[in-house]
C-alpha atoms as a PDB file:
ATOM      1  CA  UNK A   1     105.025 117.940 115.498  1.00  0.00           C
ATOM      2  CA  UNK A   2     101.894 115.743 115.073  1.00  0.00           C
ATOM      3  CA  UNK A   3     100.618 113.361 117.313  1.00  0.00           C
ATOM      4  CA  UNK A   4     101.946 109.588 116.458  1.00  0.00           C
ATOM      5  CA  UNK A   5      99.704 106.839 115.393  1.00  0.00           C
ATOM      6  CA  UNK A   6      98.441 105.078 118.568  1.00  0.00           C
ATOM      7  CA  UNK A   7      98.543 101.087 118.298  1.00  0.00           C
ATOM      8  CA  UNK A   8      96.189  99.176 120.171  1.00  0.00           C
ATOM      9  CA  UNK A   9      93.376  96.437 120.811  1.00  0.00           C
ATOM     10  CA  UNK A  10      90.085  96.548 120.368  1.00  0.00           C
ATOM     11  CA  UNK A  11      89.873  97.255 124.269  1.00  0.00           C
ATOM     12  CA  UNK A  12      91.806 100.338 123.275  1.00  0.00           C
ATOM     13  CA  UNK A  13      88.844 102.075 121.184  1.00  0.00           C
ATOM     14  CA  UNK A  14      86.396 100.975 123.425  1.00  0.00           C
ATOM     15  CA  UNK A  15      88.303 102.784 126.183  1.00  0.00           C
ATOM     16  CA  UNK A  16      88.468 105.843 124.116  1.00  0.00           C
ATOM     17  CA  UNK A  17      85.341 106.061 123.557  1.00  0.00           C
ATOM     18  CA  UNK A  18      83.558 105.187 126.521  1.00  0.00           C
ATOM     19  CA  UNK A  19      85.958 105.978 129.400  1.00  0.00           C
ATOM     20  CA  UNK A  20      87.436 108.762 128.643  1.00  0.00           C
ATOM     21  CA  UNK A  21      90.023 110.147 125.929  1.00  0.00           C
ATOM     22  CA  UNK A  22      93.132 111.033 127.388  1.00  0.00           C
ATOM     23  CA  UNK A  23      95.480 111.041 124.318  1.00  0.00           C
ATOM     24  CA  UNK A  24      92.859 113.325 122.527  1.00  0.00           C
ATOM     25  CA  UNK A  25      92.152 110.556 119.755  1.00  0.00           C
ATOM     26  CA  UNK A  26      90.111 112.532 117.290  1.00  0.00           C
ATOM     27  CA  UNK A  27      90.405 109.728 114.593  1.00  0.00           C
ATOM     28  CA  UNK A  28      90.449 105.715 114.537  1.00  0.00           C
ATOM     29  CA  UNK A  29      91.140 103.477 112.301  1.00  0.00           C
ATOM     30  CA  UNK A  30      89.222 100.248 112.955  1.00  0.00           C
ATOM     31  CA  UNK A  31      90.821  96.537 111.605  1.00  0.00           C
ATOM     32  CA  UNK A  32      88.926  94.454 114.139  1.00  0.00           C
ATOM     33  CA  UNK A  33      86.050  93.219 112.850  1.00  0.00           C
ATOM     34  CA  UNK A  34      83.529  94.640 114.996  1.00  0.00           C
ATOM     35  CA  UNK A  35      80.713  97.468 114.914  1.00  0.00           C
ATOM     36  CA  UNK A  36      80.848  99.050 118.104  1.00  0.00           C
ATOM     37  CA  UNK A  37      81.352 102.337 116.362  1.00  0.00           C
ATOM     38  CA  UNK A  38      78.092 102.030 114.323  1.00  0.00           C
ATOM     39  CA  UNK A  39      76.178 104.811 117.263  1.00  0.00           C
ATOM     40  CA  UNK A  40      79.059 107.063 117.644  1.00  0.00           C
ATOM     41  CA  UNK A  41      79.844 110.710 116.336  1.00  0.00           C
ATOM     42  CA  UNK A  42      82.919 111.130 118.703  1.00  0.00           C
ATOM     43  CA  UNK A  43      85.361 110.132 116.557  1.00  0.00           C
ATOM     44  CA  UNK A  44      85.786 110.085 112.672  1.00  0.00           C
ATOM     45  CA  UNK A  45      86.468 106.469 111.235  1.00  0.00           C
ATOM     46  CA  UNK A  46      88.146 104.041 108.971  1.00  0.00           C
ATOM     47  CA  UNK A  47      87.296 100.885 108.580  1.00  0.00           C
ATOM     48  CA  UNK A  48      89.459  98.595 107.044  1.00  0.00           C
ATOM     49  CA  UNK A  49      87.413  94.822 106.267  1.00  0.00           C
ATOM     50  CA  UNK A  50      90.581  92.571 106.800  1.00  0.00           C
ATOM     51  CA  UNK A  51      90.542  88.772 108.671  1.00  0.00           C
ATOM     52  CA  UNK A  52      93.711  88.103 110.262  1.00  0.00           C
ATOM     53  CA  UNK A  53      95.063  85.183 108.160  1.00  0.00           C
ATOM     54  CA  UNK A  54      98.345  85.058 106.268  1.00  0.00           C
ATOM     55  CA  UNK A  55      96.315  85.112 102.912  1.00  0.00           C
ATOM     56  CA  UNK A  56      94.527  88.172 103.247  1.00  0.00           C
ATOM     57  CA  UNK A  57      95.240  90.976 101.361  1.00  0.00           C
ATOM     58  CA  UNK A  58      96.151  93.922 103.487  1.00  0.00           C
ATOM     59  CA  UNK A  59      98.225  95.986 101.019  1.00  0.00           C
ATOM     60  CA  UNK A  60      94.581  96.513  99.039  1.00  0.00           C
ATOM     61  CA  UNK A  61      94.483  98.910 102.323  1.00  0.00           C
ATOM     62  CA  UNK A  62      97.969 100.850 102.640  1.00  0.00           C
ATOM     63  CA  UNK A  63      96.913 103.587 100.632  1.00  0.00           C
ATOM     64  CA  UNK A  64      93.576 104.383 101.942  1.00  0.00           C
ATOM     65  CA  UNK A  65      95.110 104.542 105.719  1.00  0.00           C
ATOM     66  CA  UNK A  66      98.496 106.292 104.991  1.00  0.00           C
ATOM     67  CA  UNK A  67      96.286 108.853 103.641  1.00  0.00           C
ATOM     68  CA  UNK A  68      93.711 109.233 106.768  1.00  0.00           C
ATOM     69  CA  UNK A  69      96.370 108.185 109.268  1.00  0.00           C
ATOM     70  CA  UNK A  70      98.627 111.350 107.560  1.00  0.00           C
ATOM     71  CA  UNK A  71      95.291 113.514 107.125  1.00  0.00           C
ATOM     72  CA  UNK A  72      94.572 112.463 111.253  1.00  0.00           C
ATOM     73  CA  UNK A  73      98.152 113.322 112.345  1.00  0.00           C
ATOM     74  CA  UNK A  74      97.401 117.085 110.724  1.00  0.00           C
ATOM     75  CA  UNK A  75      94.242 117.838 112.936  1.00  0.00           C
ATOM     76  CA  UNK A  76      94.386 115.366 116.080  1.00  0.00           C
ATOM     77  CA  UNK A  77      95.590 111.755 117.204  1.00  0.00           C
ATOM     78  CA  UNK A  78      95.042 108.783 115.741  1.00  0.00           C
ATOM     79  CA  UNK A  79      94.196 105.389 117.176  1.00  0.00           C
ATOM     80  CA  UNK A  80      94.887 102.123 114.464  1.00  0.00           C
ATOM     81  CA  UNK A  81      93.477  99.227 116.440  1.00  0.00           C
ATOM     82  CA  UNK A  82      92.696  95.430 115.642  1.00  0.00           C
ATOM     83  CA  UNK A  83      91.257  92.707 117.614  1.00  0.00           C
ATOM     84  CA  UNK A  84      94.502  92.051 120.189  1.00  0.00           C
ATOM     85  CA  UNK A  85      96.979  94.592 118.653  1.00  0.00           C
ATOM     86  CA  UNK A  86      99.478  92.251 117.469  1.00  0.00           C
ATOM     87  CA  UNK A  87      99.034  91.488 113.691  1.00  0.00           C
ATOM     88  CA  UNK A  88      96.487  93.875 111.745  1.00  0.00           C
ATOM     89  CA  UNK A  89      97.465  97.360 112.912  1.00  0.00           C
ATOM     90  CA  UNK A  90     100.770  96.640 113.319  1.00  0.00           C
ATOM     91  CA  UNK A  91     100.945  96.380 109.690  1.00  0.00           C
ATOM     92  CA  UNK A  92      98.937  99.053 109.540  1.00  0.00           C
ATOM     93  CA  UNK A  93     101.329 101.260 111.605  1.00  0.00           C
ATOM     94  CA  UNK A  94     104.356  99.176 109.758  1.00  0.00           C
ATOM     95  CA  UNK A  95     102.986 100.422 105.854  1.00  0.00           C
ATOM     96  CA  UNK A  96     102.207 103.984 107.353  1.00  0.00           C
ATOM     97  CA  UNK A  97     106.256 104.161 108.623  1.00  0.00           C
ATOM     98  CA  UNK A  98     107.508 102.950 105.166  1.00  0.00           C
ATOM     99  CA  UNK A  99     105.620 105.657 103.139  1.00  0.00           C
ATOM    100  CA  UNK A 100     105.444 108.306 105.427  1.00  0.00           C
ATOM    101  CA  UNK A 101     109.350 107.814 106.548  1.00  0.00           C
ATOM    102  CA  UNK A 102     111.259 106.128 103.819  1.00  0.00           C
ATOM    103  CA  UNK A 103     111.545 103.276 106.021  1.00  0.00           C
ATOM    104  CA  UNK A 104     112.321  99.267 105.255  1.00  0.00           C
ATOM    105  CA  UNK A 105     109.340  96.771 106.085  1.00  0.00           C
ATOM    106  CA  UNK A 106     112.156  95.281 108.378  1.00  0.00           C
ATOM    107  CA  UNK A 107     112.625  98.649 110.035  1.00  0.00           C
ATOM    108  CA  UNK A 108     109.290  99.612 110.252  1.00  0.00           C
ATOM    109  CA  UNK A 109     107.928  96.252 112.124  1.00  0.00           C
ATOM    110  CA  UNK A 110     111.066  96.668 114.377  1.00  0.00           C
ATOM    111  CA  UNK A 111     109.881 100.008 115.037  1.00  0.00           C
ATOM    112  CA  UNK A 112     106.654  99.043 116.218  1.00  0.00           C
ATOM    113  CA  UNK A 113     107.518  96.491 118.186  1.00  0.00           C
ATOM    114  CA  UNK A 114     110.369  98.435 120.126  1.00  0.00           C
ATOM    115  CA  UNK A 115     107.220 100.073 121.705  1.00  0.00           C
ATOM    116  CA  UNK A 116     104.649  97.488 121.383  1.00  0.00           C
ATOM    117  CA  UNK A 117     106.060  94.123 122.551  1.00  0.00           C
ATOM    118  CA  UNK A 118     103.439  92.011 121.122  1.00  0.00           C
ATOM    119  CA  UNK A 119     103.482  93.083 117.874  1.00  0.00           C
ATOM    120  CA  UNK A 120     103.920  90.603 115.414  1.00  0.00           C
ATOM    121  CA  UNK A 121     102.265  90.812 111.828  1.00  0.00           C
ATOM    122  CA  UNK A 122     101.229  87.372 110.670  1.00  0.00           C
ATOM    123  CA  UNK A 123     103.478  85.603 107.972  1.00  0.00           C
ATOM    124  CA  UNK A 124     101.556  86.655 104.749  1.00  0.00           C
ATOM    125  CA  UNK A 125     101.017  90.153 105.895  1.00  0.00           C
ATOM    126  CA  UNK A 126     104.816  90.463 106.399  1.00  0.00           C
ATOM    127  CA  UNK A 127     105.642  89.090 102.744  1.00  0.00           C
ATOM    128  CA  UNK A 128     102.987  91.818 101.711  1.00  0.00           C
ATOM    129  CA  UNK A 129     104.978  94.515 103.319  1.00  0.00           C
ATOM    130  CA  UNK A 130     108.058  93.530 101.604  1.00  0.00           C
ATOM    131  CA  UNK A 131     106.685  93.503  98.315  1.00  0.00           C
ATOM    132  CA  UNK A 132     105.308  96.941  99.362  1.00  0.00           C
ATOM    133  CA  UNK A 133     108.723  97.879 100.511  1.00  0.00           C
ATOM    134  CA  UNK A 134     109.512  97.321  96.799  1.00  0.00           C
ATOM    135  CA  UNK A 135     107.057  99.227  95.228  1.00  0.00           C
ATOM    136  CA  UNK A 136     107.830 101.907  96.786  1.00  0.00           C
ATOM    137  CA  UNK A 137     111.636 101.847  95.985  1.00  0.00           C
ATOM    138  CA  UNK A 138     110.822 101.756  92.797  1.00  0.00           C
ATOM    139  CA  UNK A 139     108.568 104.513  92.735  1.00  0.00           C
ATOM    140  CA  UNK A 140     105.433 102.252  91.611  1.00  0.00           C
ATOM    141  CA  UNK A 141     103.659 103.896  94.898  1.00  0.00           C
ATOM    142  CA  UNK A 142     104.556 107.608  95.206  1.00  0.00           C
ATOM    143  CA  UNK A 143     104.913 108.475  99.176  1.00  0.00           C
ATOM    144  CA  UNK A 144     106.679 111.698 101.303  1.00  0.00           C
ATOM    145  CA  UNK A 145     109.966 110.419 101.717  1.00  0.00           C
ATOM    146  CA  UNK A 146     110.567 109.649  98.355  1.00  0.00           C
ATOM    147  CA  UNK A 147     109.429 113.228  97.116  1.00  0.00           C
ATOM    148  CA  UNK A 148     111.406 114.347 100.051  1.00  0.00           C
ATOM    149  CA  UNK A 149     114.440 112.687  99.156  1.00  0.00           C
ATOM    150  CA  UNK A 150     114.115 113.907  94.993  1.00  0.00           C
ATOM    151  CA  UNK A 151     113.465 117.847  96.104  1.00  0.00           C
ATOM    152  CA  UNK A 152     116.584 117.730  98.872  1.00  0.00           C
ATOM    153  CA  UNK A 153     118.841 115.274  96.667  1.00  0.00           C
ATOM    154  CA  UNK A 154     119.408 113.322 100.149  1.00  0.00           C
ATOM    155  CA  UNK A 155     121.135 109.548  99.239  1.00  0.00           C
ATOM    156  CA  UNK A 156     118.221 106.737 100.233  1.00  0.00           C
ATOM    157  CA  UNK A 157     120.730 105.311 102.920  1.00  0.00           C
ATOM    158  CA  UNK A 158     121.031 108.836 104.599  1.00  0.00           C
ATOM    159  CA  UNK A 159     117.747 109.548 104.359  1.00  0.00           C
ATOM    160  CA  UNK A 160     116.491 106.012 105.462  1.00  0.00           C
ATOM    161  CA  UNK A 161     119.011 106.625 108.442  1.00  0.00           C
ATOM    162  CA  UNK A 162     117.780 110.000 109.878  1.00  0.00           C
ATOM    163  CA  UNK A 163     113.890 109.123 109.009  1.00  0.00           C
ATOM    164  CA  UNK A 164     114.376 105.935 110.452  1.00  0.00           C
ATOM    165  CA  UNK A 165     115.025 107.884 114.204  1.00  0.00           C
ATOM    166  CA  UNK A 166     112.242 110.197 113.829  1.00  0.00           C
ATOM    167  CA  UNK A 167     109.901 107.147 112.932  1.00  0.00           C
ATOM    168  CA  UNK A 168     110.667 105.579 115.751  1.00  0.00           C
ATOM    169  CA  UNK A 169     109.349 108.222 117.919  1.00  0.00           C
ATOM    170  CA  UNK A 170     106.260 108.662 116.409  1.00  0.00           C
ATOM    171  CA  UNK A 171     104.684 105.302 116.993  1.00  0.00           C
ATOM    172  CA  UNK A 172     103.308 105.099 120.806  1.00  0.00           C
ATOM    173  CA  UNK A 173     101.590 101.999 122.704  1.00  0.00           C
ATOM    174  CA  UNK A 174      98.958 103.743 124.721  1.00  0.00           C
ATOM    175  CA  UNK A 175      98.144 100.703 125.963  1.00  0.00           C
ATOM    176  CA  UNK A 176     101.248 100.074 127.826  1.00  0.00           C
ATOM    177  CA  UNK A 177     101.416 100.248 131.519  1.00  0.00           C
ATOM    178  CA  UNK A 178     103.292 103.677 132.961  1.00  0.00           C
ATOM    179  CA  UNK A 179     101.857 105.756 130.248  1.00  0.00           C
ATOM    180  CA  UNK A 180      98.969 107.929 130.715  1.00  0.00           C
ATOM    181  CA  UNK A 181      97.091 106.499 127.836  1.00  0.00           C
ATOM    182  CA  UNK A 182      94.551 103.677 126.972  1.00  0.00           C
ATOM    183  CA  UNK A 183      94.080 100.657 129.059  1.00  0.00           C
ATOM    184  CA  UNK A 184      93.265  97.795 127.850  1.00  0.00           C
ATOM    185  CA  UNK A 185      91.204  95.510 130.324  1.00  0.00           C
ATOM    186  CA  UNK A 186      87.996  98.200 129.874  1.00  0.00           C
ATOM    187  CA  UNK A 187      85.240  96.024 130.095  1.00  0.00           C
ATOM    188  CA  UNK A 188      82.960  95.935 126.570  1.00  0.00           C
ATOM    189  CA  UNK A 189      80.156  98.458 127.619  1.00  0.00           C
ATOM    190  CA  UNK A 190      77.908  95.436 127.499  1.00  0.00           C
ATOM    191  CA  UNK A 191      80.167  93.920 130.073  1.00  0.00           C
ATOM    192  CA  UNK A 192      80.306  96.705 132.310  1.00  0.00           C
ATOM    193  CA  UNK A 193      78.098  96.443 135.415  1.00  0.00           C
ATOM    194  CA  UNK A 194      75.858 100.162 135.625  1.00  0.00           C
END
């Protein structure tokens, strides 16, 4: 089974890449904002240009990361990070469980935050996962579970049901104290005192 999606801060990605890589990250996808990638080869990117209001449009983005996150998954781990970790990859994550699993936006937030606490996509970007929610119900946006559930003629609820427990598991804080993953109060290399 592939790696999960990793959720994190921008702390998270700096750790990553300049303190070590203990989750094997081979892939990040990069909401925050910030160039601090611009110099490295370590790690193969996607950077999503989205500001963290309740009027930006997010959903223009779905589709481009479902596909590298899903690509990622196949060949490493990926890392979908934002500023703090609480509103732009969550969404992120949330829009990657709903096309990849079959999911609710409802679900697929809860999800999230069941292992990231803070999570907590702003007001507009949650409206733009429920309209996503129902373009992919109604096929307008094609995605796995849906061509899952057509070639095993699986009902949606019994499909949504047993997806909806394997989605779970594959989204991971690595951020989160206990696990051996990414910490994030890593200084900013400019910060760091050598």
């Amino acid at each position: 089974m592939p790696d999960p999606p990793f959720a994190g801060g921008i702390q998270s990605a700096y750790h990553a890449q300049y303190s070590g890589n203990d989750l094997g990250i081979t892939h990040i996808v990069d909401a925050s904002g910030y160039d601090y990638h611009k110099q490295s080869s370590k790690f193969t990117y996607l950077v999503v240009p989205v500001v963290d209001q309740p009027k930006a449009n997010i959903q223009l983005h779905f589709a481009r990361c479902n596909a590298f996150i899903d690509k990622a998954r196949t060949s490493g781990s990926v890392l979908v990070h934002c500023v703090a970790g609480i509103s732009r990859c969550c969404a992120l994550i949330a829009a990657y469980l709903m096309w990849k699993f079959g999911m609710s936006a409802a679900a697929a937030v809860e999800a999230v935050q069941r292992v990231r606490s803070t999570a907590k996509p702003n007001a507009g970007f949650l409206k733009q996962l429920e309209r996503y929610e129902v373009l992919l119900a109604e096929g307008t946006v094609v995605s796995p579970a849906a061509e899952l559930r057509k070639r095993s003629s699986v009902t949606d609820s019994a499909a949504s049901s047993s997806d909806a427990g394997a989605a779970v598991s594959e989204v991971t804080d690595p951020s989160e104290p206990g696990d051996s993953a990414i910490v994030e109060d890593v200084p900013r290399p400019s910060e760091s005192t050598s």
